[in-house]
Protein backbone atom coordinates (compact mmCIF):
# COMPACT_ATOMS: atom_id res chain seq x y z
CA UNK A 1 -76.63 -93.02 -34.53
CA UNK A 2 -78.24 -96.66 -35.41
CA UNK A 3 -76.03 -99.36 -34.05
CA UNK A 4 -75.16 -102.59 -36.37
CA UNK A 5 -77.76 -105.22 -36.35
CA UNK A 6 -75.30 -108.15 -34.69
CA UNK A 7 -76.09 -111.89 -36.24
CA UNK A 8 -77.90 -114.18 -33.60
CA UNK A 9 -75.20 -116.03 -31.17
CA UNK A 10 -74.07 -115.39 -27.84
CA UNK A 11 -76.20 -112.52 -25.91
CA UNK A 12 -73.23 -111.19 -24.37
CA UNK A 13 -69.17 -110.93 -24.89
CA UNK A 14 -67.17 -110.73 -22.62
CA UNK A 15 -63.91 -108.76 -23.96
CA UNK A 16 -60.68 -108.50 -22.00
CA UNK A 17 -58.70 -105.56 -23.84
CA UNK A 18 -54.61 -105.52 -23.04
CA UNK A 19 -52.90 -102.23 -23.81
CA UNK A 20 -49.59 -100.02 -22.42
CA UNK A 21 -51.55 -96.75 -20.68
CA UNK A 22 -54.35 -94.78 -20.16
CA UNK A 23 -54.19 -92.37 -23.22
CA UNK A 24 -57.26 -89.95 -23.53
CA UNK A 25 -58.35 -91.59 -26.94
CA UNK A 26 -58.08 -94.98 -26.14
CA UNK A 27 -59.96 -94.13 -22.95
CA UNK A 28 -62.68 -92.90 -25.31
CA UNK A 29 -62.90 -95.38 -27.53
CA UNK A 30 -63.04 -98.33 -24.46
CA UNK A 31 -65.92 -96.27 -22.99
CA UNK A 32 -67.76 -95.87 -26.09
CA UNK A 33 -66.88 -99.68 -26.92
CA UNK A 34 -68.18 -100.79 -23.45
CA UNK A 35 -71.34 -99.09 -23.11
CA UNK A 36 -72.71 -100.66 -26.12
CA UNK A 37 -74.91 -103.49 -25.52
CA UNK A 38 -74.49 -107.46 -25.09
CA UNK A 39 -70.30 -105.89 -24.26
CA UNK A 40 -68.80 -106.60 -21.20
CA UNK A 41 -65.50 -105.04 -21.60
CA UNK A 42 -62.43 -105.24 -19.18
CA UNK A 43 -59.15 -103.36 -19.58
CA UNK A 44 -55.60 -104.58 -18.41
CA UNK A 45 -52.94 -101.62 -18.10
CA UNK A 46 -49.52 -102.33 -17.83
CA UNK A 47 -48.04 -99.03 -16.80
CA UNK A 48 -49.88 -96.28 -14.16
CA UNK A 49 -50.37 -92.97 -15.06
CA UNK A 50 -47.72 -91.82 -12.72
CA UNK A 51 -45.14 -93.60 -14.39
CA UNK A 52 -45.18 -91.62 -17.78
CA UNK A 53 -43.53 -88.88 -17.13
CA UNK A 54 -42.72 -87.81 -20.45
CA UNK A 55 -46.47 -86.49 -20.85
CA UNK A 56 -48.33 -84.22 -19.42
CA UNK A 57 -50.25 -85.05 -16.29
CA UNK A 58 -53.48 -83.11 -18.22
CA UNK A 59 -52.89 -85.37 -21.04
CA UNK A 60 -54.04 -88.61 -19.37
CA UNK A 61 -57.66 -89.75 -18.23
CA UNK A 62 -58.97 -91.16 -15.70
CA UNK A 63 -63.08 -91.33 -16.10
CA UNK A 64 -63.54 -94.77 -16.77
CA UNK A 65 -67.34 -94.98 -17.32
CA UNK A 66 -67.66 -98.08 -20.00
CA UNK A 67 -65.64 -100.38 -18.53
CA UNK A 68 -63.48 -101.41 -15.84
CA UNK A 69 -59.90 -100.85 -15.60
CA UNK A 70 -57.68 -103.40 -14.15
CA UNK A 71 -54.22 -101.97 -13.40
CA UNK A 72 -51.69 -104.52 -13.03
CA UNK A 73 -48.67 -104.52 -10.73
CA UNK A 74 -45.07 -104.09 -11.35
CA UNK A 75 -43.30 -107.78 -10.25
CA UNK A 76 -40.39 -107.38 -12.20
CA UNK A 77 -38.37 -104.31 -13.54
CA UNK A 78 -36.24 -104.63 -16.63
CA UNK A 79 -33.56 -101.57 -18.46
CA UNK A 80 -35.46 -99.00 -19.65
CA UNK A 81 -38.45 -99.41 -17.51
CA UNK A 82 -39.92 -102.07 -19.11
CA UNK A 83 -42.15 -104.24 -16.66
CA UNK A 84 -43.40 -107.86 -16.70
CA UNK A 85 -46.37 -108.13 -15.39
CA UNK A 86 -47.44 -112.20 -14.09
CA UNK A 87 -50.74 -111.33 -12.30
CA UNK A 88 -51.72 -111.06 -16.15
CA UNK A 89 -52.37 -114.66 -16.01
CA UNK A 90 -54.73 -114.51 -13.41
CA UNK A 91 -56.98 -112.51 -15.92
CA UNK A 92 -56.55 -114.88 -18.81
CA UNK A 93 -57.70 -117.47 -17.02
CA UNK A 94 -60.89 -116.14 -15.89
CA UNK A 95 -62.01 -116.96 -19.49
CA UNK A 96 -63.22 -114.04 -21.15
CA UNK A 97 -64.74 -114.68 -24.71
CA UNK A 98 -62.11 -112.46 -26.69
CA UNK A 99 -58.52 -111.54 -25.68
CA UNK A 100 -56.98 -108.31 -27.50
CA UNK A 101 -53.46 -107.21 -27.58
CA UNK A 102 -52.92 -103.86 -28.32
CA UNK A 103 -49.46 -104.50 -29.01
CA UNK A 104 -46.98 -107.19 -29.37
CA UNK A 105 -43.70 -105.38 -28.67
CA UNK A 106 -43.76 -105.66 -24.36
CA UNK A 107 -42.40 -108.57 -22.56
CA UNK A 108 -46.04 -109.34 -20.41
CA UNK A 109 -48.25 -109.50 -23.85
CA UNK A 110 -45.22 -111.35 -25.43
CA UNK A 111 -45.83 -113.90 -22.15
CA UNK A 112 -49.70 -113.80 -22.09
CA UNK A 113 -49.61 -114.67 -26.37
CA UNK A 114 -47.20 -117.58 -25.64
CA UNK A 115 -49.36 -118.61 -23.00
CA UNK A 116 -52.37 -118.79 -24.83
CA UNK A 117 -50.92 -120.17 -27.36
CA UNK A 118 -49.73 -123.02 -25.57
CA UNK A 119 -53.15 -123.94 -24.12
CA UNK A 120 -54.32 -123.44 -27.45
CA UNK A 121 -56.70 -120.02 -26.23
CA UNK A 122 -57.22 -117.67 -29.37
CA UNK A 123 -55.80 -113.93 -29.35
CA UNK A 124 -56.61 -111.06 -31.34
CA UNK A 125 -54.23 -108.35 -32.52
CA UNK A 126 -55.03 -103.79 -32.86
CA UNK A 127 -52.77 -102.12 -33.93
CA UNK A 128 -52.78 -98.05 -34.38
CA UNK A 129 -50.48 -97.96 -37.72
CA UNK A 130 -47.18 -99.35 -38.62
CA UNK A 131 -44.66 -99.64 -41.22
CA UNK A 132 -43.08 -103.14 -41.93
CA UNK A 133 -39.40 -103.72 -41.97
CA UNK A 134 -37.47 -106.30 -43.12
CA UNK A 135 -38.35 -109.18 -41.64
CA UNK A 136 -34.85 -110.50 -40.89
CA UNK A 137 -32.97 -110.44 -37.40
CA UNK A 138 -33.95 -112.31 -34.54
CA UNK A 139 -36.19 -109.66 -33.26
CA UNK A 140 -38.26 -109.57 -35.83
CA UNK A 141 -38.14 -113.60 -36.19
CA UNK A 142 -39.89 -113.24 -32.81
CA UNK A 143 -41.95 -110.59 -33.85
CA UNK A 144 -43.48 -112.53 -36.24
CA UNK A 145 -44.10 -115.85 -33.81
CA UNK A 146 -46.27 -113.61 -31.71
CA UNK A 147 -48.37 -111.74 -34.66
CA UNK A 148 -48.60 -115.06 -37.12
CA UNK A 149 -50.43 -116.39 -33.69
CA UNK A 150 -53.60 -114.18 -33.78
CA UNK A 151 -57.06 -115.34 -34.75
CA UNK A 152 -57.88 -112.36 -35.69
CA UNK A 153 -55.75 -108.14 -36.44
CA UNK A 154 -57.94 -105.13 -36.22
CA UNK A 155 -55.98 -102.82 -39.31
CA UNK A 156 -55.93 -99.44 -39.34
CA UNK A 157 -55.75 -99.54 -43.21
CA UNK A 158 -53.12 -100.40 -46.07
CA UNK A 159 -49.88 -99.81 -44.37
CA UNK A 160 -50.75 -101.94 -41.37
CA UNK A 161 -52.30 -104.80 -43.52
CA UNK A 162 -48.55 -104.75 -45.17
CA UNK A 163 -47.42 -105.09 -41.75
CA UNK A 164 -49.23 -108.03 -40.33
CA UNK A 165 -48.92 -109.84 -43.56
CA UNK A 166 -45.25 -109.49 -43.52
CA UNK A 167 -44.84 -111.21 -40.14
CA UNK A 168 -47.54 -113.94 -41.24
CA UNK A 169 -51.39 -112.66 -40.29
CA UNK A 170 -53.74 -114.48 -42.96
CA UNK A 171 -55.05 -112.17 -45.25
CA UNK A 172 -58.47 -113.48 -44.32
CA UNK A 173 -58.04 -113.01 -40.85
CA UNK A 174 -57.23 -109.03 -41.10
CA UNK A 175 -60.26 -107.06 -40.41
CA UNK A 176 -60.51 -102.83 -41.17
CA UNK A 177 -61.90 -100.21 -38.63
CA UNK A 178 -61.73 -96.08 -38.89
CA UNK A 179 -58.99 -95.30 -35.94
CA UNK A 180 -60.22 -91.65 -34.48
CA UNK A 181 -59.77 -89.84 -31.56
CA UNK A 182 -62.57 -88.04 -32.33
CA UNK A 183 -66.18 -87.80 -31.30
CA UNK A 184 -68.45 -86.84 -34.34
CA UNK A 185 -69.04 -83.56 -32.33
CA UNK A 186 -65.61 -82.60 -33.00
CA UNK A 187 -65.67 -82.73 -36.56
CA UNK A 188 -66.70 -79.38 -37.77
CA UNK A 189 -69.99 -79.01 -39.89
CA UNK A 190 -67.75 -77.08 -42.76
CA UNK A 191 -64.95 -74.99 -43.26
CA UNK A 192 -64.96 -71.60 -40.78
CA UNK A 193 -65.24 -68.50 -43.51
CA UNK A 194 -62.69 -65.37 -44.18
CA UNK A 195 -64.61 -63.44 -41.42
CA UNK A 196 -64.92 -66.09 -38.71
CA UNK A 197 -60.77 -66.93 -39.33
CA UNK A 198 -59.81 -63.43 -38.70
CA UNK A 199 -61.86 -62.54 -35.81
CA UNK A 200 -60.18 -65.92 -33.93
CA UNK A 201 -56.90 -64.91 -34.78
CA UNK A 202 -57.29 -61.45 -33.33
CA UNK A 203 -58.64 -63.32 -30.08
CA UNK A 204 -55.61 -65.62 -30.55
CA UNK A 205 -53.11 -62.99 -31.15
CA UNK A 206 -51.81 -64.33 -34.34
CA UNK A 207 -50.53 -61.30 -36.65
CA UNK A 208 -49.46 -62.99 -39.79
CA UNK A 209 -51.95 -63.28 -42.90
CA UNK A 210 -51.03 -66.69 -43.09
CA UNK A 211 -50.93 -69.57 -40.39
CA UNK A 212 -49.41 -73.13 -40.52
CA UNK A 213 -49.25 -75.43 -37.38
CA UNK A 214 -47.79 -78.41 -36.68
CA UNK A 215 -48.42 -80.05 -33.12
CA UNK A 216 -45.90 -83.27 -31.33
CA UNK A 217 -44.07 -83.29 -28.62
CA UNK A 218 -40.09 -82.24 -28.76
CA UNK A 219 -39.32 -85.09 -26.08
CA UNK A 220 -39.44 -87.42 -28.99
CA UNK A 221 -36.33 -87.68 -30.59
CA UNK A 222 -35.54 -83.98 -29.55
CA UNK A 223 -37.74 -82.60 -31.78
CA UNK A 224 -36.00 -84.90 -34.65
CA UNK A 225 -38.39 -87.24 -35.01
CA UNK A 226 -41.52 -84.97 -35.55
CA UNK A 227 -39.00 -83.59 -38.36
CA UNK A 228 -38.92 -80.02 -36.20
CA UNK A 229 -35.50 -79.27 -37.90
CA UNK A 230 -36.96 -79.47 -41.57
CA UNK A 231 -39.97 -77.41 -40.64
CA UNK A 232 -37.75 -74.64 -39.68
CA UNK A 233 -35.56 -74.85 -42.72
CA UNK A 234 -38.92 -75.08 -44.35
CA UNK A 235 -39.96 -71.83 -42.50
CA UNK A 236 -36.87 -69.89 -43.77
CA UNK A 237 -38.04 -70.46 -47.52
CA UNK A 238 -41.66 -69.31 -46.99
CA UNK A 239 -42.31 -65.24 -47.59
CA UNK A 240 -42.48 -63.24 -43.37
CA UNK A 241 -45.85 -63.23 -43.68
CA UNK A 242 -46.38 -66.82 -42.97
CA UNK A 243 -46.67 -67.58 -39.23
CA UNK A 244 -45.30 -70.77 -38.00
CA UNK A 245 -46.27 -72.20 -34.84
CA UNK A 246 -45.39 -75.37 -33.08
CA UNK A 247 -47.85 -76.62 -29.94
CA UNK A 248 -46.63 -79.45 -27.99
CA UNK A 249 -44.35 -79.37 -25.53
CA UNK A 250 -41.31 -77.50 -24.86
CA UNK A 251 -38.79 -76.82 -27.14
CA UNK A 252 -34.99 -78.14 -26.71
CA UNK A 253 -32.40 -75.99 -26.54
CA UNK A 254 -30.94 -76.84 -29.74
CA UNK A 255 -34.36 -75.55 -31.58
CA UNK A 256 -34.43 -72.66 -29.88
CA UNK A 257 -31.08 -71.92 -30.73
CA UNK A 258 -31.75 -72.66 -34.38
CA UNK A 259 -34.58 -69.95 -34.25
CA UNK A 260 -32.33 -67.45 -33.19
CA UNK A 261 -29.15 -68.02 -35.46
CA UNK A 262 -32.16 -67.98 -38.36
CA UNK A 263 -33.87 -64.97 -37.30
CA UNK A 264 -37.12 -66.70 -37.62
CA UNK A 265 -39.16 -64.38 -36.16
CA UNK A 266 -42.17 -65.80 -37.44
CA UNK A 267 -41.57 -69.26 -35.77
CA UNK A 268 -43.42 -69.48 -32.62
CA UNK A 269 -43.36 -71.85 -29.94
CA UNK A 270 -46.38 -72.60 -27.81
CA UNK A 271 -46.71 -75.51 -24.87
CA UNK A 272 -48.82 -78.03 -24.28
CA UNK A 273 -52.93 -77.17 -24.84
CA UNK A 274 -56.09 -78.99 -24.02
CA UNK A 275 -58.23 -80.29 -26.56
CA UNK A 276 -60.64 -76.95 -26.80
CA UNK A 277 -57.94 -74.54 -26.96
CA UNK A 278 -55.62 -76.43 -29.12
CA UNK A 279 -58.78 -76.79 -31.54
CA UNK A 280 -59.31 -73.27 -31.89
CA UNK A 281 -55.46 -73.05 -32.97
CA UNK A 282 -56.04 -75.42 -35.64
CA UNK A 283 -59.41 -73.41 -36.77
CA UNK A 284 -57.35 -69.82 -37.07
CA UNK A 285 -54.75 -71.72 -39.26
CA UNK A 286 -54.52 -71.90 -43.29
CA UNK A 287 -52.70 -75.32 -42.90
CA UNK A 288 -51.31 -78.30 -40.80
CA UNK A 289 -47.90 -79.68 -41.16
CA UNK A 290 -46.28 -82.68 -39.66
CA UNK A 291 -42.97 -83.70 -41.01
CA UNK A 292 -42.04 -86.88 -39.12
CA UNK A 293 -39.34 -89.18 -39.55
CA UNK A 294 -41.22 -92.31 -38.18
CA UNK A 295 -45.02 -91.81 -37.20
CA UNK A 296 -47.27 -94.92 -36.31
CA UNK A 297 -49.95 -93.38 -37.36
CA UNK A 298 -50.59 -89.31 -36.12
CA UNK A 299 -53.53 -88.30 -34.52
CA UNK A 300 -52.71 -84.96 -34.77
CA UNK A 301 -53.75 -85.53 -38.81
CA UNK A 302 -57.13 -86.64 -38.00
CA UNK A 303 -57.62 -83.66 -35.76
CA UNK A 304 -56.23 -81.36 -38.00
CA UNK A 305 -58.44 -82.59 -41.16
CA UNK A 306 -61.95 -82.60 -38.40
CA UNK A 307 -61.18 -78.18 -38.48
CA UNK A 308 -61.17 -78.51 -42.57
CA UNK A 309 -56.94 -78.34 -42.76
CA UNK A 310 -55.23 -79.20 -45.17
CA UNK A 311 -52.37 -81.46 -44.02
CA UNK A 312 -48.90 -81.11 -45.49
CA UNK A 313 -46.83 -85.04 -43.87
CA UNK A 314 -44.44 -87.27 -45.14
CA UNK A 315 -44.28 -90.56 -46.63
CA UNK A 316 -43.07 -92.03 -43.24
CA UNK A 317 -46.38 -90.72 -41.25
CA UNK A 318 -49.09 -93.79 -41.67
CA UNK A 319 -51.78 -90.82 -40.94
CA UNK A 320 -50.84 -89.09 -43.58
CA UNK A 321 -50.47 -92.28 -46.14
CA UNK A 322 -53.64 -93.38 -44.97
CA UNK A 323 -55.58 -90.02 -45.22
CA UNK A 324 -54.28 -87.62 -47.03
CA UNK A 325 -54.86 -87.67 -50.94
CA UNK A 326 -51.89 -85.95 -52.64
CA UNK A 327 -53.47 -82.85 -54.30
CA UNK A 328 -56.65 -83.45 -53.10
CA UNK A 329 -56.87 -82.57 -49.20
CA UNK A 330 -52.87 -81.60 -49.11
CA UNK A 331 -49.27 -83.38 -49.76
CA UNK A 332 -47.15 -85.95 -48.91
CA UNK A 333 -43.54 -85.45 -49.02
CA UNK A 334 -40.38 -87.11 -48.77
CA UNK A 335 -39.36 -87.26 -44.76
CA UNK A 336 -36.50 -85.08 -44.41
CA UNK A 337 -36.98 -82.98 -47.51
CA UNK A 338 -36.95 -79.08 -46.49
CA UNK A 339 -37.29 -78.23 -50.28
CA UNK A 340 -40.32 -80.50 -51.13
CA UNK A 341 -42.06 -79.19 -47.95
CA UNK A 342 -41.48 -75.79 -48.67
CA UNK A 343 -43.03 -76.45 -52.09
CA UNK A 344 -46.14 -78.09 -50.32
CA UNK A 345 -46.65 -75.80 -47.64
CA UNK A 346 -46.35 -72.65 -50.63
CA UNK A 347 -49.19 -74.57 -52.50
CA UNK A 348 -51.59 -75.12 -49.87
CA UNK A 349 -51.30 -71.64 -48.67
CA UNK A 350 -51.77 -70.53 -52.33
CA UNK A 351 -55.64 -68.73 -53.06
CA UNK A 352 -57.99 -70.65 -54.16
CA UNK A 353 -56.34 -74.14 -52.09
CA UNK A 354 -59.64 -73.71 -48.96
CA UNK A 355 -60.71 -76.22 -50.84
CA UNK A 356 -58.46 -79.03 -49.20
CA UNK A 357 -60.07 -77.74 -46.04
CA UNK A 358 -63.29 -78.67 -47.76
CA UNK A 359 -62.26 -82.18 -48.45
CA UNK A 360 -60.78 -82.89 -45.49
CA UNK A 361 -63.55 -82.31 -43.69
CA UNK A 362 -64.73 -84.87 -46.73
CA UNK A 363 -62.64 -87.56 -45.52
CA UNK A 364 -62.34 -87.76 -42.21
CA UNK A 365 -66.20 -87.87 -41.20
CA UNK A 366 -65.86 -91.31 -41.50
CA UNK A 367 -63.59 -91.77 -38.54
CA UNK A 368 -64.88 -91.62 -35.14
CA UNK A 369 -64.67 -92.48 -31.42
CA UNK A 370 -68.59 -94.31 -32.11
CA UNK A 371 -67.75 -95.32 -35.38
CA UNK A 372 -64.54 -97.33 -34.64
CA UNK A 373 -66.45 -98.52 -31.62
CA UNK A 374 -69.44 -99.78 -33.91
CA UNK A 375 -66.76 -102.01 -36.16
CA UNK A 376 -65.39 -103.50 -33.06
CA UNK A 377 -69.05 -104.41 -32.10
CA UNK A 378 -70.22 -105.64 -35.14
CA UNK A 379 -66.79 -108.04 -35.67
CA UNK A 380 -67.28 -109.12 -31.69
CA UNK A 381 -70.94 -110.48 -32.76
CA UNK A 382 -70.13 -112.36 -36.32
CA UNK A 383 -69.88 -115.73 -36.59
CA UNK A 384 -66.14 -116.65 -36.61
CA UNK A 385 -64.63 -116.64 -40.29
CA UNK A 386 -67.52 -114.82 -41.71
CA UNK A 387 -65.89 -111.19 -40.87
CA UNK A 388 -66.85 -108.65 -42.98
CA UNK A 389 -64.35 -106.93 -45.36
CA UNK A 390 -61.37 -109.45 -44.26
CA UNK A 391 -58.36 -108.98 -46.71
């Protein structure tokens, strides 16, 4: 792939990146980010991989290649975990050319942006997705001291330029890039045929002539908050023949419960896959379905539109807002409507609706691992206030 031509200016950047964890995508995109030339890019974590144990151990990484991680330490312990982390001073002040927040919402970036901002050192904001509230109450007065403050907010699209303008970002100052976690490798070339579908489902073990999946992890909300209880009362209003089958984590009780009082024998429940395996799920299927009640934005979308799905989500999923055109690659329904998603998921499983697949596939070659990592790049090396696509 041809990088961006940067404008003359400095030869180098030095980048100092501030963000919660180690996720696998992230880890991606700061290796892909920091092996691209004239970047010197540094990493702050506040939490250790050890100390999430609501995921997987498989699901973190650890092969930092493009940059170098800086873990910091745990000084002070607040309810809930929460940490505050001083020694992130110490980094600030070695005077890197571009500080980045991934977040605003955790006491030590809420001390490092008041810091800076108080010796008059510029911050910029990235955010993954997010859905604006109100604006009133003094949490979100504070909110908005912290993201009115940056230079600069990476967006994600529409629904997180609502949100920085909300809390006081200048328009100009908001800046676009394709959020992936997905190497262009990863997108398939087009949509698998009849043959090819059914000879990975026999390998799979999947019996039904139809397949939906939906993938999220039970531990959030108790399965509530992926919107697990309306995909089973969605479930019980499609025909037997349509297999239903959730990969994540392990189901609660309460779900399990609720598939045996329903006799859903067609709702399966699979744990937690790796990337390859968990890809060849999404390639057997006739559709994707996430039916959140709250969703920053939803990986699983972009991953389930790179194997040619279409994606049935809600209006409360920024993924799905962001990337799925109604009628066009699948549907967007009300959150917490079993009725409307029965309706969606009926249509997309309907002959002659592979062609959502098709479009998918359309759509979402334009978001990438080295394509969100060649935005960042070319915004790093523009002259400041000449940005590119700002609002």
């Amino acid at each position: 792939m041809r990088l961006p031509e940067y404008p003359v200016g400095s030869a180098s950047k030095r980048v100092l990146f501030i963000t919660i964890y180690p996720s696998p995508y992230r880890v991606d995109f700061f290796n892909e980010l920091g092996s691209r030339d004239g970047i010197e890019l540094t990493v702050a974590f506040l939490e250790r991989i050890d100390e999430q144990k609501h995921r997987s151990g498989a699901w973190f990484r650890e092969d930092y290649t493009g940059f170098t991680a800086v873990f910091q330490k745990r000084i002070i312990r607040m309810p809930g975990g929460v940490c505050v982390c001083p020694e992130i001073f110490d980094l600030i002040r070695a005077g890197y050319d571009i500080v980045i927040f991934g977040g605003v919402s955790y006491p030590t970036a809420m001390l490092a942006m008041e810091y800076m901002r108080l010796r008059g050192i510029p911050y910029w904001l990235e955010g993954d997705g997010a859905i604006a509230k109100d604006g009133r109450g003094l949490k979100e007065r504070v909110k908005r001291h912290f993201v009115s403050g940056a230079e600069l907010a990476f967006s994600t699209g529409r629904m997180l330029d609502e949100y920085y303008l909300r809390y006081g970002v200048r328009p100009s100052a908001i800046v676009r890039y394709p959020f992936s976690s997905l190497r262009a490798g990863d997108i398939l070339p087009a949509p698998l045929t009849g043959d090819e579908k059914r000879a990975l489902r026999g390998r799979l073990g999947l019996t039904e002539d139809r397949i939906v999946v939906s993938v999220g992890r039970f531990t959030y909300q108790g399965g509530y908050g992926k919107g697990y209880d309306v995909l089973l009362d969605a479930c019980g209003r499609l025909p037997e023949d349509v297999g239903v089958y959730i990969i994540g984590d392990e189901p609660t009780e309460a779900f399990v419960r609720m598939r045996e009082e329903r006799q859903l024998k067609q709702l399966h429940f699979l744990g937690f896959m790796g990337k390859e395996e968990l890809f060849e799920y999404y390639r057997a299927a006739d559709v994707f379905a996430l039916l959140s009640r709250g969703e920053a934005w939803g990986l699983v979308v972009n991953e389930a539109m790179a194997n040619a799905l279409p994606v049935i989500t809600t209006d409360r999923c920024v993924a799905g807002l962001e990337l799925v055109r109604n009628g066009e690659n699948g549907y967007i329904v009300p959150a917490g409507d079993a009725e409307a998603s029965a309706e969606a998921l009926s249509k997309a499983l309907a002959p002659g609706a592979e062609r959502m697949g098709a479009r998918s596939l359309e759509i979402i070659r334009d978001y990438t691992i080295e394509k969100m990592a060649d935005r960042h790049a070319e915004v790093f090396f523009q002259p400041r206030g000449t940005t590119a696509d700002a609002l």
